[in-house]
Protein backbone atom coordinates (compact mmCIF):
# COMPACT_ATOMS: atom_id res chain seq x y z
CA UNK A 1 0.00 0.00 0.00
CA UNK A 2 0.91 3.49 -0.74
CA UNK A 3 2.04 5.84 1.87
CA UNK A 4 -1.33 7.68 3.05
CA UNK A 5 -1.29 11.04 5.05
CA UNK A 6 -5.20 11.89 6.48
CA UNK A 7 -6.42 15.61 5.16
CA UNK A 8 -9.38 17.49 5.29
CA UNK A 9 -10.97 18.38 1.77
CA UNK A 10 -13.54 20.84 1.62
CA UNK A 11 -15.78 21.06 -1.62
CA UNK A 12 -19.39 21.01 -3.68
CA UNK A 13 -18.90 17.48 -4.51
CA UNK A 14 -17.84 16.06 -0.96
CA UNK A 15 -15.90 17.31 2.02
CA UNK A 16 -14.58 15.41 5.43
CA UNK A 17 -11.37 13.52 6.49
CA UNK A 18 -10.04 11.82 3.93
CA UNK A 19 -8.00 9.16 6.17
CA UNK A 20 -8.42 6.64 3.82
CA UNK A 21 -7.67 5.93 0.08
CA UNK A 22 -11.12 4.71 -0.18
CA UNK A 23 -12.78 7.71 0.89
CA UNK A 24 -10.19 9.66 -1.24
CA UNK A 25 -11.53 7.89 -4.58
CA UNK A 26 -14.82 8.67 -3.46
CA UNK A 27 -14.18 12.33 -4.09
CA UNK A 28 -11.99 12.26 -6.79
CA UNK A 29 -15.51 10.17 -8.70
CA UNK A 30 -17.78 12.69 -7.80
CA UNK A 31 -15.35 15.41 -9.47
CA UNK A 32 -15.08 13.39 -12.49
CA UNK A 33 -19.05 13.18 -12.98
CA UNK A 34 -18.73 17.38 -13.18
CA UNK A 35 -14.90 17.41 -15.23
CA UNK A 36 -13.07 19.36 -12.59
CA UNK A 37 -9.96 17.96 -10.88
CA UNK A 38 -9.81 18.00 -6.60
CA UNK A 39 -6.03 17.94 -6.68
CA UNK A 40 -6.20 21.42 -7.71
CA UNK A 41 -7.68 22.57 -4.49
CA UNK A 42 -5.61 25.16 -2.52
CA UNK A 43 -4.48 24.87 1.23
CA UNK A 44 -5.60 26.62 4.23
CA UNK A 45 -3.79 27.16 7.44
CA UNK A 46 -3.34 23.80 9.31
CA UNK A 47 -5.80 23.26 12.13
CA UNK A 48 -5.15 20.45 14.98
CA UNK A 49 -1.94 19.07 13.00
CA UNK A 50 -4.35 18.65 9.92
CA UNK A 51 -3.77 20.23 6.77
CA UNK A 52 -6.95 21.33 5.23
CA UNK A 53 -7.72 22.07 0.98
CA UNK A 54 -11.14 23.11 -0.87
CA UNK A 55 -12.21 25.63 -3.01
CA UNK A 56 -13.50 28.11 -0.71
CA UNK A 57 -12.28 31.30 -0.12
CA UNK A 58 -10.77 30.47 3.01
CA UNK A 59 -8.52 28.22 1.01
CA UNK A 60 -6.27 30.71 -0.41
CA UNK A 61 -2.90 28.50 -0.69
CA UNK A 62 0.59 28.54 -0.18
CA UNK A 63 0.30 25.44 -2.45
CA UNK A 64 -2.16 23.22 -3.80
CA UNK A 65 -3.40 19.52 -3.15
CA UNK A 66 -1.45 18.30 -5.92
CA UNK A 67 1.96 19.82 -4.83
CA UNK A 68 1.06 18.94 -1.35
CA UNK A 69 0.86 15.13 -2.66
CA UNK A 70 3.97 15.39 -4.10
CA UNK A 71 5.78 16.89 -1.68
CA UNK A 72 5.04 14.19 0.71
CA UNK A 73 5.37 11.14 -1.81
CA UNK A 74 1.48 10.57 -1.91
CA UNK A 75 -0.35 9.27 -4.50
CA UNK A 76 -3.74 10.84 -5.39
């Protein structure tokens, strides 16, 4: 199995922890109904040791899902 780090995601199509891959592909389906892509999501400021992305305005970056995901050798 893939190294997994839990995140919050925040969006139209689904939001929650996503501590699992399972609930991650979840998502990343309902996005694909609609053609947008989740990993493009932007960060907001860490809350509780959890980092947090969605599309909201609140979620204004340094960085988004994608690069996070990287960064950290996950894949999405």
């Amino acid at each position: 199995m893939d190294k997994w780090i839990p995140f919050w995601f925040d969006g139209n199509q689904g939001f929650g922890m996503m501590d699992t891959p399972e609930l991650w592909e979840i998502i990343k389906a309902a996005y694909a109904r609609i053609h947008s892509d989740p990993l493009d999501a932007l960060q907001a400021p860490t809350v509780d040791g959890i980092v947090r992305f969605g599309f909201y305005p609140e979620y204004k970056g340094p960085r988004t899902l994608r690069e996070w995901a990287k960064e950290n050798g996950i894949t999405l």
